[in-house]
Protein backbone atom coordinates (compact mmCIF):
# COMPACT_ATOMS: atom_id res chain seq x y z
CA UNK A 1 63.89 -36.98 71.03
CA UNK A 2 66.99 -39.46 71.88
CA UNK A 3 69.91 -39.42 69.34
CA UNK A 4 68.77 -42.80 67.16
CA UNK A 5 71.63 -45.27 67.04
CA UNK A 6 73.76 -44.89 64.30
CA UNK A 7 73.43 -47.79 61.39
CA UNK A 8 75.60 -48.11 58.22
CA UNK A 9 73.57 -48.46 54.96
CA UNK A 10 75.41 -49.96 51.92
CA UNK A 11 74.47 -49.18 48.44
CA UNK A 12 75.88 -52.36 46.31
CA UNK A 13 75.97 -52.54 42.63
CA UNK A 14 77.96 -54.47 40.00
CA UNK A 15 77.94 -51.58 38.17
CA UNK A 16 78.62 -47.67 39.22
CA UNK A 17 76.22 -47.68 41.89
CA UNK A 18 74.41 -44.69 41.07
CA UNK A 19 70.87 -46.69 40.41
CA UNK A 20 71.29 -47.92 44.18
CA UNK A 21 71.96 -45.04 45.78
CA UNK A 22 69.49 -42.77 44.05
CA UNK A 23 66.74 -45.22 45.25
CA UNK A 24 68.18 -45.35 48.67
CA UNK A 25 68.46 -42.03 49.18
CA UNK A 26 65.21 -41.32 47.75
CA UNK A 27 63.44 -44.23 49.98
CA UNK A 28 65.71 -42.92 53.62
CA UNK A 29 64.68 -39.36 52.98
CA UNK A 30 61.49 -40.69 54.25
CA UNK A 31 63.09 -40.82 57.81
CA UNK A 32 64.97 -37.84 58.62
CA UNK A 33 65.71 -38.69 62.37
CA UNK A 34 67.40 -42.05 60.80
CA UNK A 35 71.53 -41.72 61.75
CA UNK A 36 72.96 -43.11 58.68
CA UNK A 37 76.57 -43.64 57.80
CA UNK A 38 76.60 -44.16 54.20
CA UNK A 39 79.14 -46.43 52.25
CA UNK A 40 78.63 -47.20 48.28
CA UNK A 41 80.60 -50.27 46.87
CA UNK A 42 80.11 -50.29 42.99
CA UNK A 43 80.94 -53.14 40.36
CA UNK A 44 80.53 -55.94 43.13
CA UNK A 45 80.27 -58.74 39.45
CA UNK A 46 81.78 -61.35 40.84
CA UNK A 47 81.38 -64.23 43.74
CA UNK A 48 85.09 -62.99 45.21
CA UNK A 49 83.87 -59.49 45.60
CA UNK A 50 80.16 -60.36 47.06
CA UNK A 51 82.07 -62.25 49.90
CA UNK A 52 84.00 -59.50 50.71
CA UNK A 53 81.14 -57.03 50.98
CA UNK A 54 79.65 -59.37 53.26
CA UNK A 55 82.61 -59.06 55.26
CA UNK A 56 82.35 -55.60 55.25
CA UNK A 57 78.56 -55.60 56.17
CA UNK A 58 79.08 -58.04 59.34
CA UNK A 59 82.17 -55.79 60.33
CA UNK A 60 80.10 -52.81 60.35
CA UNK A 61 76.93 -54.86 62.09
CA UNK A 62 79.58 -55.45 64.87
CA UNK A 63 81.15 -51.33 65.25
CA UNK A 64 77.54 -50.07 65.04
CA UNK A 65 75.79 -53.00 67.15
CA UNK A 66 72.96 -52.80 65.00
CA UNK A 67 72.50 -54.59 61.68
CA UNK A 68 73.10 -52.76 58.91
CA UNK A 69 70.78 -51.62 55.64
CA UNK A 70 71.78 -53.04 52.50
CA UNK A 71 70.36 -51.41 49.38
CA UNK A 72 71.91 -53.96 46.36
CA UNK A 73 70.92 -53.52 42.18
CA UNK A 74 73.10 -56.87 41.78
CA UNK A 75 71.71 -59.56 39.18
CA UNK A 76 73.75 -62.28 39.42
CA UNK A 77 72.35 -65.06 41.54
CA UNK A 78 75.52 -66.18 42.77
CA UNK A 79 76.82 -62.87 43.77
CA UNK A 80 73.60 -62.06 45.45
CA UNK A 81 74.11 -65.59 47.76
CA UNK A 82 77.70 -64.60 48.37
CA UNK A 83 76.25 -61.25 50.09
CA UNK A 84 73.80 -62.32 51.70
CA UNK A 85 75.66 -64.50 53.66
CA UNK A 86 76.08 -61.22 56.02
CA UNK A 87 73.02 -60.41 58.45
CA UNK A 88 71.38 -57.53 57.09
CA UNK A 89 68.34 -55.83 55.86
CA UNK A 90 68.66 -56.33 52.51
CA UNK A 91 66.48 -54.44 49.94
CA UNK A 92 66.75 -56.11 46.59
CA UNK A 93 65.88 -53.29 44.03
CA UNK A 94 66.07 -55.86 41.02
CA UNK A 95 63.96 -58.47 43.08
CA UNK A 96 61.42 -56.29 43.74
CA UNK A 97 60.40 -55.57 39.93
CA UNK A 98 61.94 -57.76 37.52
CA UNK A 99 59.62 -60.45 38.60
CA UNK A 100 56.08 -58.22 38.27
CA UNK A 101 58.19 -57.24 34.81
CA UNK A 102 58.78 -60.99 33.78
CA UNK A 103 55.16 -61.85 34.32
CA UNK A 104 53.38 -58.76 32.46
CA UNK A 105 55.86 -59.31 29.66
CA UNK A 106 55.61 -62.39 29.67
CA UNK A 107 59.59 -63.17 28.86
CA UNK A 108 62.58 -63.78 30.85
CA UNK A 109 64.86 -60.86 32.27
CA UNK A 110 68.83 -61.64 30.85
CA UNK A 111 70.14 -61.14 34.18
CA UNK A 112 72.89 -59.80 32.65
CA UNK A 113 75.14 -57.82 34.27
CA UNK A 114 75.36 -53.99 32.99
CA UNK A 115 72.73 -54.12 30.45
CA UNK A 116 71.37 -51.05 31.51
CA UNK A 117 75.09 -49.54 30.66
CA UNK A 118 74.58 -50.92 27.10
CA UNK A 119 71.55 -49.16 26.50
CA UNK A 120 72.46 -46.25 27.52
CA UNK A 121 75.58 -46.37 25.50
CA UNK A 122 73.58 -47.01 22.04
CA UNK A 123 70.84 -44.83 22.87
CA UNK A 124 72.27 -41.47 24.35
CA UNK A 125 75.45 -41.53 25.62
CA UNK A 126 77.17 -39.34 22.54
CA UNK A 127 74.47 -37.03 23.37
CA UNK A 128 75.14 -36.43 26.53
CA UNK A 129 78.83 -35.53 25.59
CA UNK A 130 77.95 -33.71 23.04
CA UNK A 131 75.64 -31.64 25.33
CA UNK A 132 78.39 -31.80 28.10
CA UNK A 133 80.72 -29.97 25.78
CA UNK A 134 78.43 -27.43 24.41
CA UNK A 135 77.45 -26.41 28.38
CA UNK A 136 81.36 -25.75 28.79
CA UNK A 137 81.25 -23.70 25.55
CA UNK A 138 78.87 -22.06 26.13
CA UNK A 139 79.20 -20.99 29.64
CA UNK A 140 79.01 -17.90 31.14
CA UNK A 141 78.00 -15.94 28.05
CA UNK A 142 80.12 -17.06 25.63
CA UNK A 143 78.19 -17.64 22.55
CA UNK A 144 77.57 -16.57 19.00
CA UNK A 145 74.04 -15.79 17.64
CA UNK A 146 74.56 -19.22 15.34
CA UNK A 147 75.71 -20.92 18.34
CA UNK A 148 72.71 -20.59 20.64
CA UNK A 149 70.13 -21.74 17.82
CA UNK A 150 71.60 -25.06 18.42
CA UNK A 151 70.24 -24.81 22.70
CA UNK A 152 67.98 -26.69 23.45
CA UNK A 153 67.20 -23.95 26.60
CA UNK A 154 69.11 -20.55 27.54
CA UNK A 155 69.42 -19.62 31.32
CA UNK A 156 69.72 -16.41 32.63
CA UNK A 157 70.34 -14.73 36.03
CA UNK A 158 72.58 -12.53 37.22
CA UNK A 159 76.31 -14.19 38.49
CA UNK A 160 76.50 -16.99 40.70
CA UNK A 161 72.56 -17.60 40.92
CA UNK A 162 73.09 -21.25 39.35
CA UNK A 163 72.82 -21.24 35.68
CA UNK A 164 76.68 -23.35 35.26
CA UNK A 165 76.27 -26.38 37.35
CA UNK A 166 71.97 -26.55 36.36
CA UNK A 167 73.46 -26.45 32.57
CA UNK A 168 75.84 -29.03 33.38
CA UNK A 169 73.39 -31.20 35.18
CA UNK A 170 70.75 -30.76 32.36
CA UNK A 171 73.45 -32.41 29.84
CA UNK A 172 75.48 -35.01 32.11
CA UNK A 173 71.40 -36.24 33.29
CA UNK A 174 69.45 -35.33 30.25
CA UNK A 175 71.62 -34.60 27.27
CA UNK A 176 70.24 -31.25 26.83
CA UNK A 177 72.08 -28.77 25.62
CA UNK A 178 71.41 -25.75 27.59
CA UNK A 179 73.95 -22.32 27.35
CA UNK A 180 73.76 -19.60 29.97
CA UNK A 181 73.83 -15.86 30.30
CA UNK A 182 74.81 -13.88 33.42
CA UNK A 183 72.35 -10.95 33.60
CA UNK A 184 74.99 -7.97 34.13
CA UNK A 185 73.97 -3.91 35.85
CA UNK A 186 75.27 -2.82 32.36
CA UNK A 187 71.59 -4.66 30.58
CA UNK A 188 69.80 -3.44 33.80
CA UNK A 189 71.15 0.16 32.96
CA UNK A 190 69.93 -0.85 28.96
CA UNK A 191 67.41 -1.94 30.42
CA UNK A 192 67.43 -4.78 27.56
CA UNK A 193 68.49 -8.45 27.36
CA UNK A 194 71.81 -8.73 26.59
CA UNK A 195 73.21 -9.92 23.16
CA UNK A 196 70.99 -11.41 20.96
CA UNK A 197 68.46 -13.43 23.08
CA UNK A 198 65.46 -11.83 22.29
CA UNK A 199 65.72 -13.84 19.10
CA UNK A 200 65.54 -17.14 21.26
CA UNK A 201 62.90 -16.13 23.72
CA UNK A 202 60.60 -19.11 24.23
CA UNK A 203 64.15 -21.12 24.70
CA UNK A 204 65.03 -18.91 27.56
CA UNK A 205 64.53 -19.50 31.07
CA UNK A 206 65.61 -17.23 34.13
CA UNK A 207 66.92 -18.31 37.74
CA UNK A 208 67.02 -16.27 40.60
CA UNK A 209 68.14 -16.63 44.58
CA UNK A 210 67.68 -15.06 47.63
CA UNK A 211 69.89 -11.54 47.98
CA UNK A 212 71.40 -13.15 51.11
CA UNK A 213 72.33 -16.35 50.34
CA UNK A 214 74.10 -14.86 46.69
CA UNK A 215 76.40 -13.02 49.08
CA UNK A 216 76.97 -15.16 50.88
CA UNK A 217 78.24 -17.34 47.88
CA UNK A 218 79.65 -14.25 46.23
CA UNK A 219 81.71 -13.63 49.63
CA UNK A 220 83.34 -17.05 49.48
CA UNK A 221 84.73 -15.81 45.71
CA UNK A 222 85.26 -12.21 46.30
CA UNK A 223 85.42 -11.71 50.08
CA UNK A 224 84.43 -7.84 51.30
CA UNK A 225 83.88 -6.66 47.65
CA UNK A 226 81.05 -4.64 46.62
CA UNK A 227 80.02 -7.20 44.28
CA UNK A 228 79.49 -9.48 47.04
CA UNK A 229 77.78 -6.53 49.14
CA UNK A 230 74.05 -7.45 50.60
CA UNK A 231 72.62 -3.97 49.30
CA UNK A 232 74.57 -4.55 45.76
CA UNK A 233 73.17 -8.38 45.63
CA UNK A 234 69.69 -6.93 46.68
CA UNK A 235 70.03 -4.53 43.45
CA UNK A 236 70.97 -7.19 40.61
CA UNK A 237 67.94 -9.64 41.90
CA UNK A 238 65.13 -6.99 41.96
CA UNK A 239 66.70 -5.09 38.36
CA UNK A 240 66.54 -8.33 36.86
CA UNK A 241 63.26 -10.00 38.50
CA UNK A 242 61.79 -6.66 36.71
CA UNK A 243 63.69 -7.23 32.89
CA UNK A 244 62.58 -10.96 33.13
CA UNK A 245 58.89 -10.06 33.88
CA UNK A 246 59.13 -7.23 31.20
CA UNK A 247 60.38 -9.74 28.93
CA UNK A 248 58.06 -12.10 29.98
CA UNK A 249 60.52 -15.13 30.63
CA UNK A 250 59.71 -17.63 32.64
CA UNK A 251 61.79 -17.81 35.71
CA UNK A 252 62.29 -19.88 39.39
CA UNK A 253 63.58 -18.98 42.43
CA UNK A 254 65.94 -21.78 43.19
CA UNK A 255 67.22 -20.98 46.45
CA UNK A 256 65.72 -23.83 48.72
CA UNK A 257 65.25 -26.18 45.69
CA UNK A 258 67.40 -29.04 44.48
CA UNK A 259 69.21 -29.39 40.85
CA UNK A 260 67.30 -31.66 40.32
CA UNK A 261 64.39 -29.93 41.03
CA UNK A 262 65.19 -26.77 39.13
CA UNK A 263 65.95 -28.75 35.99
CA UNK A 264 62.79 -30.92 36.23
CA UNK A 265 61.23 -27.81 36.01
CA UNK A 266 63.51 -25.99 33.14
CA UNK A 267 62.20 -29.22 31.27
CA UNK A 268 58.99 -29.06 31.90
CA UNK A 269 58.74 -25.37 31.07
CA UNK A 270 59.99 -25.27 28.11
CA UNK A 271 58.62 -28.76 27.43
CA UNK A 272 61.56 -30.86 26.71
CA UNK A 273 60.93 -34.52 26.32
CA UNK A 274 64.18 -36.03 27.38
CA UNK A 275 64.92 -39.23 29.20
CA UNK A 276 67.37 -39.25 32.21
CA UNK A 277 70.19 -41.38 32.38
């Protein structure tokens, strides 16, 4: 097929953005061929700055010679005239459902810009710091039998299969607090978990990867060791795909699957209720 055109797609926000760009993405992975150039403006809350966007978005209509997509969470009225003064498609997440919203409830949205910040705040945001804290405490293993009855999950796998930035994830998104263990060839050679988890088992969950791809990741930290070795990384997988069946965890392999799709499953699994942020 001919190379598409390349197009610049804004994500615009008066807050951090994030709300935007998630959607975007998540509507533009829908069209893989699609030659996007990707810019995020965040905490567009006022006229001044909504002008100068649409500067920005008839600049880049004129470098790409195609109109750009605009993906905007503003709620301000006034900021949302002042960017749409630029030619664009312009996908108004807000637009789309706070009116369906106003009608089924029945009551006026505030329009008020970074309300959804405020909620978060009061409902979970000291969780999520507390959560983000306990995944860097209790990271790689380090943990006290005390300690890990506060988890809210336990990873294992052997090193560098994904457990740190899936805990870290799980608290920044979820404000769960998850601690990992790096299955070692000193339990395989026990042939045991190691520590204390058997006391936690229904909180544990495993992760594995494909042999080549962990050396590959393991070359990049310890080039041309044995630890990084194909035949060595093909040994840790299958020892400890065998002690999680014998233990009877539950386990994925993650190695073509998102965070976010390895945590939506850790929650799921071990049935965590928590909202995302």
């Amino acid at each position: 097929m001919p190379d598409t055109p390349p197009r610049t797609v804004f994500f615009i926000s008066d807050g951090t953005g994030i709300t935007a760009e998630t959607l975007g993405h998540s509507l533009l992975a829908q069209f893989p061929e699609a030659n996007c150039r990707q810019v995020r403006i965040p905490f567009v809350d006022d006229l001044d700055k909504a002008i100068d966007c649409a500067s920005q978005v008839r600049e880049a209509a004129r470098q790409d010679g195609v109109r750009p997509i605009v993906f905007s969470t503003l709620v301000n009225p006034e900021t949302v005239a002042g960017l749409r003064q630029a030619d664009a498609l312009f996908i108004d997440l807000f637009e789309q459902f706070i009116g369906p919203l106003e009608t089924e409830l029945g009551q006026r949205s505030t329009h008020a810009v970074g309300r959804f910040h405020g909620i978060a705040d009061s409902n979970g945001y000291m969780a999520r710091i507390e959560a983000i804290n306990f995944a860097m405490a209790h990271d790689d293993g380090i943990s006290s039998d005390g300690e890990l009855a506060e988890a809210d999950v336990i990873l294992v796998g052997v090193s560098r299969s994904g457990k740190t930035p899936t805990s870290l994830y799980l608290a920044v998104q979820f404000g769960v607090k998850a601690a990992n263990y790096p299955l070692i060839p000193e339990d395989f050679e026990r042939n045991k978990l190691p520590g204390e988890l058997h006391r936690y088992r229904s909180k544990l969950f495993g992760l594995t990867i494909a042999p080549e791809r962990l050396a590959q990741i393991r070359q990049e930290r310890r080039p041309d060791s044995r630890y990084a070795s194909l035949e060595n990384c093909r040994y840790e997988i299958d020892a400890a795909q065998k002690l999680m069946r014998r233990e009877n965890i539950r386990w994925l392999e993650s190695t073509a699957k998102s965070i976010e799709e390895i945590s939506a499953t850790i929650l799921q699994a071990v049935r965590l209720n928590k909202p995302g942020y």
